[in-house]
N, C-alpha and C. Protein backbone atom coordinates (compact mmCIF):
# COMPACT_ATOMS: atom_id res chain seq x y z
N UNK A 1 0.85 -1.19 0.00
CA UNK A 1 0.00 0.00 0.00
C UNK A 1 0.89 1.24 0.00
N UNK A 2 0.08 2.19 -0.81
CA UNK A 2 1.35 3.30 -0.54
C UNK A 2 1.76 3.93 0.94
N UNK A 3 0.77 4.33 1.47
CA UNK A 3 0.67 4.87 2.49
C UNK A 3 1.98 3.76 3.33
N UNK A 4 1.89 2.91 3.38
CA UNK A 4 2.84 1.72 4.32
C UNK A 4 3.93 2.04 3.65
N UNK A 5 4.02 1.55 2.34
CA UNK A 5 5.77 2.48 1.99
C UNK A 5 6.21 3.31 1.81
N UNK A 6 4.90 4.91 2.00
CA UNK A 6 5.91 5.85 2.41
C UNK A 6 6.44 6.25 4.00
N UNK A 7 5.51 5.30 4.89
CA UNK A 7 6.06 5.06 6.60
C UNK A 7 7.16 4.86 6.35
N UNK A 8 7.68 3.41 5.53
CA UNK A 8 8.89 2.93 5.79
C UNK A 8 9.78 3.70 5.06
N UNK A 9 9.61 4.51 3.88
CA UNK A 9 10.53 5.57 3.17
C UNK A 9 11.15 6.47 4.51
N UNK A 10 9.84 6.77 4.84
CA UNK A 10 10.13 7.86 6.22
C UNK A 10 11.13 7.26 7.09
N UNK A 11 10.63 5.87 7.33
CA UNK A 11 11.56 5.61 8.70
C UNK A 11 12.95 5.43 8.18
N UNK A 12 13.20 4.62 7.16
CA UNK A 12 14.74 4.58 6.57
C UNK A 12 15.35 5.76 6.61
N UNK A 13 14.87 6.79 6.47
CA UNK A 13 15.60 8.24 6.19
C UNK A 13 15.91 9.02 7.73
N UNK A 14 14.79 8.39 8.50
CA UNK A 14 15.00 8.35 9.61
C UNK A 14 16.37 7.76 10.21
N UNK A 15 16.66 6.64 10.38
CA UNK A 15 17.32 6.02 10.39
C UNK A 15 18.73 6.24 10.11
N UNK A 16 18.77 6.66 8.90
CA UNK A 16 20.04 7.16 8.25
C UNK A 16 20.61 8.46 9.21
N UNK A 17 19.63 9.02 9.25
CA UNK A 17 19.61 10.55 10.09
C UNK A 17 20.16 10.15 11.70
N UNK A 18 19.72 8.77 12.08
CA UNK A 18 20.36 8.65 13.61
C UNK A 18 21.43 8.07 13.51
N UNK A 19 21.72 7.48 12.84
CA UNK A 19 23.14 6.76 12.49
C UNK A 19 23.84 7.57 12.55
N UNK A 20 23.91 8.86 12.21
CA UNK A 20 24.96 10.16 11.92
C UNK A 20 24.87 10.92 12.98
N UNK A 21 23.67 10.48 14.43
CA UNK A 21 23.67 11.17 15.63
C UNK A 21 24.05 10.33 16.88
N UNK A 22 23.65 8.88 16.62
CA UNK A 22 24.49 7.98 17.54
C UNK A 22 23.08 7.25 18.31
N UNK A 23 21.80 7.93 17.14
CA UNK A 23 20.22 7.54 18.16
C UNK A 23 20.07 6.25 18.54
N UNK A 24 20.58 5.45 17.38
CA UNK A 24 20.73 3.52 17.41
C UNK A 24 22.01 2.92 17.91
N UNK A 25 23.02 3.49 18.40
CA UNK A 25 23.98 3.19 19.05
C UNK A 25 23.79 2.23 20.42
N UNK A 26 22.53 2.71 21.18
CA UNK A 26 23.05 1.88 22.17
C UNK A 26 21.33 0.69 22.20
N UNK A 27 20.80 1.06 21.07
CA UNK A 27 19.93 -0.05 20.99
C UNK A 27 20.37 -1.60 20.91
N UNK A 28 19.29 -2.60 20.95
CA UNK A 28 18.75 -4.00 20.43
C UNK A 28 18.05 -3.95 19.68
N UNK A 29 18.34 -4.59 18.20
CA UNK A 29 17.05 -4.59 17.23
C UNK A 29 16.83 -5.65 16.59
N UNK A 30 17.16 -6.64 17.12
CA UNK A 30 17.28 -8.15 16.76
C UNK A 30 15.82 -8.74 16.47
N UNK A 31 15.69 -9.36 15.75
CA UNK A 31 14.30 -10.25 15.20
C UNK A 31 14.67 -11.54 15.90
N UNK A 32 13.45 -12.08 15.81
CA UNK A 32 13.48 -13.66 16.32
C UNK A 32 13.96 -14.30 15.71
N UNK A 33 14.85 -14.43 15.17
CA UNK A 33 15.72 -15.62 14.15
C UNK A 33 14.85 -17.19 14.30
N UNK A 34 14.59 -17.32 13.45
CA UNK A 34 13.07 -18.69 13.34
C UNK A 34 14.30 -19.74 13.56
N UNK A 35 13.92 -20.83 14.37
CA UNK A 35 14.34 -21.91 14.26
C UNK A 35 13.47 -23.03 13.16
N UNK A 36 14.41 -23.14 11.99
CA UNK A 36 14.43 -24.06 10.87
C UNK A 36 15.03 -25.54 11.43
N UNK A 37 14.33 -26.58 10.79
CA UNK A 37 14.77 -27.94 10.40
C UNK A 37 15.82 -27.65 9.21
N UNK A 38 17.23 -27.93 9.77
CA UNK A 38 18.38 -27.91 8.96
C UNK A 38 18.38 -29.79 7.85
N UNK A 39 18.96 -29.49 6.87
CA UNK A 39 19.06 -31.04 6.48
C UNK A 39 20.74 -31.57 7.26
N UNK A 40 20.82 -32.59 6.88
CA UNK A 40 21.98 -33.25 8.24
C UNK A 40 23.12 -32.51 7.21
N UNK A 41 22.93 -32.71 5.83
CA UNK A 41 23.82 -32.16 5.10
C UNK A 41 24.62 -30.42 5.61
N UNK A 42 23.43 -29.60 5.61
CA UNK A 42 23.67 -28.76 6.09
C UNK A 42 23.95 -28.58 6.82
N UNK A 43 23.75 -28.78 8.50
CA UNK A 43 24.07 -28.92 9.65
C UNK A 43 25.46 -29.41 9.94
N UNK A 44 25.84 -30.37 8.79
CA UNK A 44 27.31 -30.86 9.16
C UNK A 44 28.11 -29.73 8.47
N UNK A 45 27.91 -29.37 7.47
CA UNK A 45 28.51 -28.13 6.65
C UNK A 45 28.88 -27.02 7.62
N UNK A 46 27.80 -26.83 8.48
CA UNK A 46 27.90 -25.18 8.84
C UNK A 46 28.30 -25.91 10.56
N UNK A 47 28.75 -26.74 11.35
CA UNK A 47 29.09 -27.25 12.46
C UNK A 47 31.31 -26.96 11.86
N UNK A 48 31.25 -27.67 10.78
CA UNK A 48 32.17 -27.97 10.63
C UNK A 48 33.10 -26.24 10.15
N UNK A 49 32.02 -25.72 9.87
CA UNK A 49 32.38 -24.32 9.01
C UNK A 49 32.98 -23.58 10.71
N UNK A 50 31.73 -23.46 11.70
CA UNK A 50 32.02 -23.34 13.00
C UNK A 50 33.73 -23.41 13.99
N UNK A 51 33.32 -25.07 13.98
CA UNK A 51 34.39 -25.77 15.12
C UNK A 51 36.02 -25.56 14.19
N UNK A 52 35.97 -24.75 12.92
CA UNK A 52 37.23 -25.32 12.25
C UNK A 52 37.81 -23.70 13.17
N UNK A 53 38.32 -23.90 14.14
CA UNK A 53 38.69 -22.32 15.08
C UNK A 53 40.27 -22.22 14.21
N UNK A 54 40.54 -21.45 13.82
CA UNK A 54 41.64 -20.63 13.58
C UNK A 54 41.93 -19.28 14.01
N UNK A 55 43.42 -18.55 14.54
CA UNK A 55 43.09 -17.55 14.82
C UNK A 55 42.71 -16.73 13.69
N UNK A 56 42.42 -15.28 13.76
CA UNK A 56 41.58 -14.49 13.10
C UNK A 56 42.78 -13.41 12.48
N UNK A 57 43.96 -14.73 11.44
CA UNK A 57 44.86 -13.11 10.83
C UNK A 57 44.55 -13.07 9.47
N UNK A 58 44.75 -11.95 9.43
CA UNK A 58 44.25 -11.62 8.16
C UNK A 58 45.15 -12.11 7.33
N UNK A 59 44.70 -12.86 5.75
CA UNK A 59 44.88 -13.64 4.88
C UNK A 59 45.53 -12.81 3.65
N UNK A 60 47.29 -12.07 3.16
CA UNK A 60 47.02 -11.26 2.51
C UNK A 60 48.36 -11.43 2.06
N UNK A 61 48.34 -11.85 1.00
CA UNK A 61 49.23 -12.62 -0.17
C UNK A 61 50.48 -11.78 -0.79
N UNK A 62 50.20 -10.28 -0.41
CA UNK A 62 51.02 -9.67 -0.75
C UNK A 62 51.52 -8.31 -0.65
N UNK A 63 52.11 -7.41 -1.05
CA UNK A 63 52.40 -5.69 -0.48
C UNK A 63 50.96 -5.19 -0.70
N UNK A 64 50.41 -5.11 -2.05
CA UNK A 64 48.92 -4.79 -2.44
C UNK A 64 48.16 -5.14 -1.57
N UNK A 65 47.78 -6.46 -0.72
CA UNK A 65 46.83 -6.51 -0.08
C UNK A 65 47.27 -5.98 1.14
N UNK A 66 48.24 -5.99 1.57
CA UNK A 66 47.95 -5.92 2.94
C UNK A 66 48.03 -4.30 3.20
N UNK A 67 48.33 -3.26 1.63
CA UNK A 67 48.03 -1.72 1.58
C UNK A 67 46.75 -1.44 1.62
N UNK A 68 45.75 -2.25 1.44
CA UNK A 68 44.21 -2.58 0.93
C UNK A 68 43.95 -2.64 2.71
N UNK A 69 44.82 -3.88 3.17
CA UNK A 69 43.82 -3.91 4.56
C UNK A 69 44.42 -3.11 5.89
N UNK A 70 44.79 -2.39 5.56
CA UNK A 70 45.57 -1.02 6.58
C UNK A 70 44.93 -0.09 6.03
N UNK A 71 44.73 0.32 4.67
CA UNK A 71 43.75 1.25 4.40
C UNK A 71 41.78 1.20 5.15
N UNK A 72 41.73 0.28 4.88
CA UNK A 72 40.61 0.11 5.55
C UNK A 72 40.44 0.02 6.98
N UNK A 73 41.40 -1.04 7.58
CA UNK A 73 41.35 -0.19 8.92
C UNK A 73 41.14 0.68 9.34
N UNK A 74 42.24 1.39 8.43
CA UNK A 74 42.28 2.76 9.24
C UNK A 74 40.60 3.85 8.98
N UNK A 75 40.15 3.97 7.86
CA UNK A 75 38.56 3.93 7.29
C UNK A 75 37.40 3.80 8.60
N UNK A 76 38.08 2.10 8.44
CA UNK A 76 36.77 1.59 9.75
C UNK A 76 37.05 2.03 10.90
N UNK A 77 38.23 2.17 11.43
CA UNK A 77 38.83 2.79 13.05
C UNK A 77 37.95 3.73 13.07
N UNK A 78 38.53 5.22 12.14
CA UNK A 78 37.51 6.40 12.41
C UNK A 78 36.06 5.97 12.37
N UNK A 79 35.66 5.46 11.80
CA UNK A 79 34.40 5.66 11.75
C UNK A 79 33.72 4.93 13.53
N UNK A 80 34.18 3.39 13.98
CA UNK A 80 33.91 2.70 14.42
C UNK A 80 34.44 3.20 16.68
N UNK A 81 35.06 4.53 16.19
CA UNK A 81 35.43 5.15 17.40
C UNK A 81 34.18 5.85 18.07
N UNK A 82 33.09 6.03 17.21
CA UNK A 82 32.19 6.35 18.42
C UNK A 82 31.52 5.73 19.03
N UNK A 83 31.75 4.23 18.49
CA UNK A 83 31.29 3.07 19.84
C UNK A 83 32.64 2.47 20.15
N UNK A 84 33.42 3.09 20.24
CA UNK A 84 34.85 1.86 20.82
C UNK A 84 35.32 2.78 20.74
N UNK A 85 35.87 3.27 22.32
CA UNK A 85 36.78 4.25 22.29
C UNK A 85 38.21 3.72 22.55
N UNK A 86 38.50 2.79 23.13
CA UNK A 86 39.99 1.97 22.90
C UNK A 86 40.16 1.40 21.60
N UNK A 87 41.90 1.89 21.40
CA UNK A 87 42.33 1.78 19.85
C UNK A 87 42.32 0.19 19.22
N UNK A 88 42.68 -0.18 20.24
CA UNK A 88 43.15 -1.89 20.78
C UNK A 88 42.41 -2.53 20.55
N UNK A 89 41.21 -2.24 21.24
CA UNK A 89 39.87 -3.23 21.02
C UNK A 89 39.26 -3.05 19.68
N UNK A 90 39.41 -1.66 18.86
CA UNK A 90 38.90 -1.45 17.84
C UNK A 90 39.70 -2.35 16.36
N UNK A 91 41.07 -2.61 17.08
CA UNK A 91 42.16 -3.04 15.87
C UNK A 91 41.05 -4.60 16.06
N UNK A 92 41.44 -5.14 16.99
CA UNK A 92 41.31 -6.97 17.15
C UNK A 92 39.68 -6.97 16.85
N UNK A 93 38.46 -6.30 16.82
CA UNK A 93 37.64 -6.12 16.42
C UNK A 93 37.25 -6.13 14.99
N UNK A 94 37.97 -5.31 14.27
CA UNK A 94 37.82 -4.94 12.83
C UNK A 94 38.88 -6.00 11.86
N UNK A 95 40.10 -6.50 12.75
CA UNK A 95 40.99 -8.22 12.32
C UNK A 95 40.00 -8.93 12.23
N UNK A 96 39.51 -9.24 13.20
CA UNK A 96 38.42 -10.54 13.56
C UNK A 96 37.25 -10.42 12.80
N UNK A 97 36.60 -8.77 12.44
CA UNK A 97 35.39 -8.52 11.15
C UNK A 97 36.29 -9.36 9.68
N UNK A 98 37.27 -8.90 9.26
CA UNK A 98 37.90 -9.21 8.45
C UNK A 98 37.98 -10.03 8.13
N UNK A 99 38.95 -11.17 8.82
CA UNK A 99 38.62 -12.44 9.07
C UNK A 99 37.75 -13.34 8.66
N UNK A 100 36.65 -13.16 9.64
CA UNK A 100 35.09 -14.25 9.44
C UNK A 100 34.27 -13.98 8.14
N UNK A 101 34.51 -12.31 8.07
CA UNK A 101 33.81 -11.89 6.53
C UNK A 101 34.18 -12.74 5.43
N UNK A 102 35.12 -12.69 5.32
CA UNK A 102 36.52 -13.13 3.98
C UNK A 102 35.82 -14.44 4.15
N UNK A 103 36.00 -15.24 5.29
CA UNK A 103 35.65 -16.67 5.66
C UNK A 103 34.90 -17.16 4.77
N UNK A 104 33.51 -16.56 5.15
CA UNK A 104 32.12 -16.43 4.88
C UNK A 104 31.91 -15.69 3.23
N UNK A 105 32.62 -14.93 2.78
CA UNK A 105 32.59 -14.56 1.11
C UNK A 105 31.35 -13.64 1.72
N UNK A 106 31.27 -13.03 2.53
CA UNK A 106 30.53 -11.94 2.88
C UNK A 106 31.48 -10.03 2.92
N UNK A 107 30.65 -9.58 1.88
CA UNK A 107 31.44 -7.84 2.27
C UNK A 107 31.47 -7.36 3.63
N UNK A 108 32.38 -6.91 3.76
CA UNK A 108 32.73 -6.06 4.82
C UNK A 108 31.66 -5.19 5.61
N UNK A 109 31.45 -4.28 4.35
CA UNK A 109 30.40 -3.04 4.79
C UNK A 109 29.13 -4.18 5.47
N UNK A 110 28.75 -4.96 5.04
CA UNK A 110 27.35 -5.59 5.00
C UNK A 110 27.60 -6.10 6.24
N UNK A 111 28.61 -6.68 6.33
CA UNK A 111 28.52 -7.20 7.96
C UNK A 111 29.04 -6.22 9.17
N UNK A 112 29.40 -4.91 8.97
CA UNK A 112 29.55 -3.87 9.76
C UNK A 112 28.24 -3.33 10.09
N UNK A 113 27.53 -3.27 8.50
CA UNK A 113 26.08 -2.88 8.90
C UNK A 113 25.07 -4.05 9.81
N UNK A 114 25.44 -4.85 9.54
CA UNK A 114 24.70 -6.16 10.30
C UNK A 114 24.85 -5.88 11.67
N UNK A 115 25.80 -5.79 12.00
CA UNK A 115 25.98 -5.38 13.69
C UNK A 115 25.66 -4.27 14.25
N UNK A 116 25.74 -3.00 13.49
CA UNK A 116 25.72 -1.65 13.96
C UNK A 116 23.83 -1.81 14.16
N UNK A 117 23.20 -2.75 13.06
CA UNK A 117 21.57 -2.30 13.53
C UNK A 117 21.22 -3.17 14.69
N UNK A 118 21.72 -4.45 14.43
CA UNK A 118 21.59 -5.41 15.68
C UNK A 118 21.57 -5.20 17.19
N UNK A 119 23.12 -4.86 17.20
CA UNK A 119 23.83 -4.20 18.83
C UNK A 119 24.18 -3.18 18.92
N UNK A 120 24.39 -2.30 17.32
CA UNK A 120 25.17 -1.27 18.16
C UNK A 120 26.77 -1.01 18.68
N UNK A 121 27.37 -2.32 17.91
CA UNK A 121 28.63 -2.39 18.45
C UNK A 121 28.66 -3.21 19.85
N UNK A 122 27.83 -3.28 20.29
CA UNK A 122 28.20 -3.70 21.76
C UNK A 122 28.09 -5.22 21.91
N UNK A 123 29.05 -6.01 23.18
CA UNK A 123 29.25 -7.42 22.80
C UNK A 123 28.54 -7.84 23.76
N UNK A 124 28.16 -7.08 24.47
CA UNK A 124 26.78 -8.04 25.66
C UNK A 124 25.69 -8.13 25.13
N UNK A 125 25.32 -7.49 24.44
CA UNK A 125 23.88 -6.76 24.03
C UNK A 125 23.19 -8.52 23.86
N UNK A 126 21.78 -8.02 24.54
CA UNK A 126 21.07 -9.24 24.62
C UNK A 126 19.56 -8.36 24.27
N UNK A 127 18.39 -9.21 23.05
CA UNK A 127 17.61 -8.54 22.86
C UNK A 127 16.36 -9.37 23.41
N UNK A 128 14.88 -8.94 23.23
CA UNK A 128 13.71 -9.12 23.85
C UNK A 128 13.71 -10.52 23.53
N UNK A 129 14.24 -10.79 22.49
CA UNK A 129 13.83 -12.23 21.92
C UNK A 129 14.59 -13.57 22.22
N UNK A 130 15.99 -12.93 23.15
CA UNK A 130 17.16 -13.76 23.68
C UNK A 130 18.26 -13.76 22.70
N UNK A 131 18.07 -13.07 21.55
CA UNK A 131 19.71 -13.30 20.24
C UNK A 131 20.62 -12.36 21.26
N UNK A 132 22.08 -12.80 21.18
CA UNK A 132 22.85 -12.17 22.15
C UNK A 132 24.13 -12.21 21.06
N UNK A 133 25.05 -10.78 21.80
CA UNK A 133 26.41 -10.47 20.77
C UNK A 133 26.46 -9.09 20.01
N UNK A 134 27.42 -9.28 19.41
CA UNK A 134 27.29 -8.50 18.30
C UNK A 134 26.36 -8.45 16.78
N UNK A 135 26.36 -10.01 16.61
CA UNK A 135 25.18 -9.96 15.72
C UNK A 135 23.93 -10.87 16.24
N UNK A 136 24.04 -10.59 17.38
CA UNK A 136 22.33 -11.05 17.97
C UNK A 136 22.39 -12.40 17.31
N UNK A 137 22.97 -13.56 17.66
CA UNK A 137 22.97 -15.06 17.74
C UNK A 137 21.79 -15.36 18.57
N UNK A 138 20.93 -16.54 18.19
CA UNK A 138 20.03 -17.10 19.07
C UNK A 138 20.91 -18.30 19.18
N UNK A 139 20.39 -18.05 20.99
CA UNK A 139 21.18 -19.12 21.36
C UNK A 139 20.62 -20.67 20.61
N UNK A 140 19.70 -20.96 19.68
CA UNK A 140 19.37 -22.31 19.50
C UNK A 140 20.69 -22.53 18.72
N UNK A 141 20.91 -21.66 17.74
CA UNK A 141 22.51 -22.36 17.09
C UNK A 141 23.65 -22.89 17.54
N UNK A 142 23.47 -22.73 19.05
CA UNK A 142 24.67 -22.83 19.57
C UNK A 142 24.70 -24.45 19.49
N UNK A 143 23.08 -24.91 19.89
CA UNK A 143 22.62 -26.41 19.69
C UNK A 143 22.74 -26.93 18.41
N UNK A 144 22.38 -26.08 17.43
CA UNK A 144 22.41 -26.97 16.17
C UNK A 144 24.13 -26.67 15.20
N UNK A 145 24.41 -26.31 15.64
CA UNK A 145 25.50 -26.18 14.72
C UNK A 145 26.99 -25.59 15.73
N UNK A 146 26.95 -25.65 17.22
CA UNK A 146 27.99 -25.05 17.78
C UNK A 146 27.85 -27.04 18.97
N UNK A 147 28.57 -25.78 20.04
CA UNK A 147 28.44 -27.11 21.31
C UNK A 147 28.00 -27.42 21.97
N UNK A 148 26.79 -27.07 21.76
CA UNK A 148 25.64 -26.21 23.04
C UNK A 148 25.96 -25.36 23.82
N UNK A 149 27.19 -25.03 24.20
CA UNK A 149 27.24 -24.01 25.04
C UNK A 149 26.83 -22.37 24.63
N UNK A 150 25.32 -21.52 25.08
CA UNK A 150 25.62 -20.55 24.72
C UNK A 150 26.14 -19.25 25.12
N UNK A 151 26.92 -19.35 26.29
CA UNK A 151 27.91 -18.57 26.84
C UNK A 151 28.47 -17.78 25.76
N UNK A 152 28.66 -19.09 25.31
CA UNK A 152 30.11 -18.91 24.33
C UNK A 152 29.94 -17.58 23.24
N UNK A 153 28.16 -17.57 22.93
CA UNK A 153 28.01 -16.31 22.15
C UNK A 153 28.49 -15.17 22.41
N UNK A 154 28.61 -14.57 23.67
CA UNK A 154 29.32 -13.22 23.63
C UNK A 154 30.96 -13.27 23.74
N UNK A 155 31.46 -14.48 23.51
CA UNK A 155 32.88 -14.10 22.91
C UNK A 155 33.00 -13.71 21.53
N UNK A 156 33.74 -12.67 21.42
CA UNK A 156 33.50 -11.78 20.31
C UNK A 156 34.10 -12.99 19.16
N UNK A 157 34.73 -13.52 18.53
CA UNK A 157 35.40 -14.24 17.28
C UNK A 157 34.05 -15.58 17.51
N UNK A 158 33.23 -15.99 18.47
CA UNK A 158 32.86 -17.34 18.36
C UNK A 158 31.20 -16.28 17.77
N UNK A 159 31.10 -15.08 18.11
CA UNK A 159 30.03 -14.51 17.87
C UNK A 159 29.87 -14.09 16.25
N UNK A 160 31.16 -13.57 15.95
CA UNK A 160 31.20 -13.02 14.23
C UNK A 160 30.92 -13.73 13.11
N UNK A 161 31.52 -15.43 14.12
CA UNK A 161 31.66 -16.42 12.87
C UNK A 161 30.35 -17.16 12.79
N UNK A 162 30.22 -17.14 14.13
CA UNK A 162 28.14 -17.68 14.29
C UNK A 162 27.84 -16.93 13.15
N UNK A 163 27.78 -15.54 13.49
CA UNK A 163 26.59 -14.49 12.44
C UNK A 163 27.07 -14.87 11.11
N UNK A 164 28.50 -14.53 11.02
CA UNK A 164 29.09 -14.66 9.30
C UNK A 164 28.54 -16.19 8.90
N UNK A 165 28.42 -17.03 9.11
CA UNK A 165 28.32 -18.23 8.47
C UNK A 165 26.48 -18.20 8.45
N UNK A 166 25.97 -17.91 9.43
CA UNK A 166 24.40 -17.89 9.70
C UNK A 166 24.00 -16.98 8.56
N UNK A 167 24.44 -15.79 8.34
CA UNK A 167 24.08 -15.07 7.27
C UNK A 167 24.09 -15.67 5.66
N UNK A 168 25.61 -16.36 5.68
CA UNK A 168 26.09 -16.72 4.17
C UNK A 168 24.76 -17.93 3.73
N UNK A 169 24.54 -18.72 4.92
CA UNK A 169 23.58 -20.24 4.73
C UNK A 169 22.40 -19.16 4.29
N UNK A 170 21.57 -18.23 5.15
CA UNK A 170 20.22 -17.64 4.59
C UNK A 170 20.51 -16.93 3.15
N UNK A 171 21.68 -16.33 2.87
CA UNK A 171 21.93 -16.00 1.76
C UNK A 171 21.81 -16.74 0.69
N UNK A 172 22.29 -17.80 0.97
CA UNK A 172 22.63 -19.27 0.28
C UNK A 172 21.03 -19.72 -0.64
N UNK A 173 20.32 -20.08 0.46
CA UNK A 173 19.15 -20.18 0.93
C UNK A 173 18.04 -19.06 -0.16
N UNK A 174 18.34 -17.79 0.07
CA UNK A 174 17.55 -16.80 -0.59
C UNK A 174 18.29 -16.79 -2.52
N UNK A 175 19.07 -17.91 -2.68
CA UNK A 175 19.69 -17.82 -4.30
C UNK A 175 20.61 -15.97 -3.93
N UNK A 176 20.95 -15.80 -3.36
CA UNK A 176 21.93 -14.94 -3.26
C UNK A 176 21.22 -12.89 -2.99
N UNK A 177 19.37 -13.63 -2.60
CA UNK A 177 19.09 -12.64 -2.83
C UNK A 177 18.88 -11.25 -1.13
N UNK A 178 19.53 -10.23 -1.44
CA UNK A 178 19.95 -9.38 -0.41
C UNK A 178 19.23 -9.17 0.66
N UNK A 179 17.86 -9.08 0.03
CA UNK A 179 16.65 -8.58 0.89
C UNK A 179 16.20 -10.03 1.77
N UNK A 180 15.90 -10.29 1.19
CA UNK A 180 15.37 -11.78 1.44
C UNK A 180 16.07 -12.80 2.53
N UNK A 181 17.43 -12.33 2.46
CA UNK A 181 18.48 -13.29 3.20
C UNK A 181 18.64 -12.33 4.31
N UNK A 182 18.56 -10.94 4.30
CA UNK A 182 18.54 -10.03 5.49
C UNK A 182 17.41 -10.20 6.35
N UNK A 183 15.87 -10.35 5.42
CA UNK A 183 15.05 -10.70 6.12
C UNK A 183 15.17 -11.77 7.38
N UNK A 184 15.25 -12.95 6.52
CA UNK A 184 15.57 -14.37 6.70
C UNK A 184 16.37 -14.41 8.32
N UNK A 185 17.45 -13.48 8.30
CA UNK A 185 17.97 -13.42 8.97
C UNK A 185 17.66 -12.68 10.55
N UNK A 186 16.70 -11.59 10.00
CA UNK A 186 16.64 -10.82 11.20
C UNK A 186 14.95 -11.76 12.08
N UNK A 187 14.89 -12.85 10.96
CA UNK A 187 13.41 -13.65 11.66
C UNK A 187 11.67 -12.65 10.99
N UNK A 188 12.34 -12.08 10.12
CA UNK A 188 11.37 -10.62 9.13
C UNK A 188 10.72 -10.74 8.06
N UNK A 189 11.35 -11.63 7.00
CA UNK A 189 11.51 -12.47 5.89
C UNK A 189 9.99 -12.08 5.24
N UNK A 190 10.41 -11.07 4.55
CA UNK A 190 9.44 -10.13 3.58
C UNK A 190 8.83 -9.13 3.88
N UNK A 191 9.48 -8.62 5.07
CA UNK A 191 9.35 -6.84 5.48
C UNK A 191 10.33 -6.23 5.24
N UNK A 192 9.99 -4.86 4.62
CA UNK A 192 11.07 -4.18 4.31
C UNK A 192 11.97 -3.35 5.22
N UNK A 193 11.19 -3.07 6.27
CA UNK A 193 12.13 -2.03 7.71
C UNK A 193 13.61 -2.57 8.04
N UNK A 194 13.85 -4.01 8.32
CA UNK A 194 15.06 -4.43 8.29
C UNK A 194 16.29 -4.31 7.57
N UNK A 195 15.68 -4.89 6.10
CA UNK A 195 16.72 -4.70 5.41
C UNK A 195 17.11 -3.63 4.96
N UNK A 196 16.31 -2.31 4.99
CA UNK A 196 16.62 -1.19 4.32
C UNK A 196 17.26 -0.68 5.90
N UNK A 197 17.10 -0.87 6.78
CA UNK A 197 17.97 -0.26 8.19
C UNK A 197 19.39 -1.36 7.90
N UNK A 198 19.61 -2.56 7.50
CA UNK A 198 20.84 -2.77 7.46
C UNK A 198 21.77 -2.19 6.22
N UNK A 199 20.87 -1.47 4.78
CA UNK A 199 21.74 -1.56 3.94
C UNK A 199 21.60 0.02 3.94
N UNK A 200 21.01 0.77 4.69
CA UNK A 200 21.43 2.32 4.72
C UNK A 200 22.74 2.07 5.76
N UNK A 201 22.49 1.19 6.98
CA UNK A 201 24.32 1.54 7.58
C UNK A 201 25.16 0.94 7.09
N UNK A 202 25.06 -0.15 5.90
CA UNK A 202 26.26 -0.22 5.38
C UNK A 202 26.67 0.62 4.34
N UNK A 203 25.76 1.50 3.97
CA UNK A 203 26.95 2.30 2.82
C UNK A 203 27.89 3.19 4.03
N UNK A 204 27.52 3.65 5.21
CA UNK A 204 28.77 3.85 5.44
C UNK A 204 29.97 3.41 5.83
N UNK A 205 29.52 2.25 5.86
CA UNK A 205 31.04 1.31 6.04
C UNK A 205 31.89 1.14 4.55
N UNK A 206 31.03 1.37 3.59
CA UNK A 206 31.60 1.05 2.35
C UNK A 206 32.99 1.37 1.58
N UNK A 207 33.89 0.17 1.33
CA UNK A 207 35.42 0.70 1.43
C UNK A 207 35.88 -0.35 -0.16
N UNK A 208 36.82 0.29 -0.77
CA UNK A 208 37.35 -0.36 -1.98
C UNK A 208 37.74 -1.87 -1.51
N UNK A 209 38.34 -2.35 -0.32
CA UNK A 209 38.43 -3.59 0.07
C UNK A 209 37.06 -4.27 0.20
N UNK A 210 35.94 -3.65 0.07
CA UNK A 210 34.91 -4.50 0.18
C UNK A 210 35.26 -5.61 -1.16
């Protein structure tokens, strides 16, 4: 109906407008992430994608790349300092984004934006619905595809790679399609408020290393 998509025109622009004031910074905006019947196929795929722990260095073959991933750092630092004011936590933060992204064949920006609508940056953040982290993990994954333990979600690297791999499967899932797999993901899956709040904050993450 029109009237309904020019609300949500409104609210996206909205949106955009608090992102640049810090209004969604210290929110939860996590959806119920649906618990699906995985096939065993899958389940062993994305367990194994999980438990394969490596540390989180960045993968970079040569002078070119690794000018590519210091440039961006440095990109994401500024930007990522008004929720992380230690330099330290912001470096091993944005390694470890790097990292699981690349992992996962997921962009950068997209999974910066994934978190910034979710948590907010923040690694406790726990929402109405129980998804906890940076990208609002429900703890059922921890059962179907981790060790059951869901502690383990707010360690930041066991949290990125939950989301990064959870995202790539709904992606997978949606034939590669953006909306649909954002939906999918936030538990939304054919409303538009979500995905247009995750892909207005990722253009500002948006960097030539994407």
């Amino acid at each position: 109906m029109p009237s309904r998509r020019l609300a949500l025109l409104h609210w996206a622009a909205g949106y955009v407008a608090g992102c640049g004031t810090g209004l969604w910074s210290s929110g939860v905006w996590a959806g119920p992430q649906i618990e699906e019947p995985l096939s065993h196929a899958v389940r062993t795929a994305l367990s194994a994608a999980v438990a394969a722990a490596a540390p989180p260095e960045p993968l970079l073959a040569n002078a070119a790349a690794q000018q590519t991933y210091s440039d961006w750092q440095t990109h994401a630092s500024q930007r990522l300092a008004r929720y992380k004011n230690n330099a330290a936590e912001r470096q091993e933060f944005l390694q470890t984004i790097w990292y699981e992204a690349r992992r996962a064949g997921l962009p950068l920006s997209l999974v910066l934006g994934v978190v910034q609508v979710e948590s907010g940056f923040r690694k406790y953040a726990i929402s109405s619905a129980g998804a906890r982290g940076y990208m609002q993990v429900m703890p059922f994954w921890a059962r179907l595809i981790g060790d059951g333990d869901d502690g383990r979600l707010f360690h930041m690297q066991t949290n990125l790679r939950f989301g990064c791999v959870i995202l790539r499967h709904y992606l997978d899932r949606e034939r590669g399609d953006l909306f649909l797999g954002l939906g999918r993901y936030n538990g939304s899956r054919g409303q538009a408020v979500y995905p247009q709040a995750v892909l207005a904050a990722q253009r500002q993450w948006v960097h030539a290393a994407d």
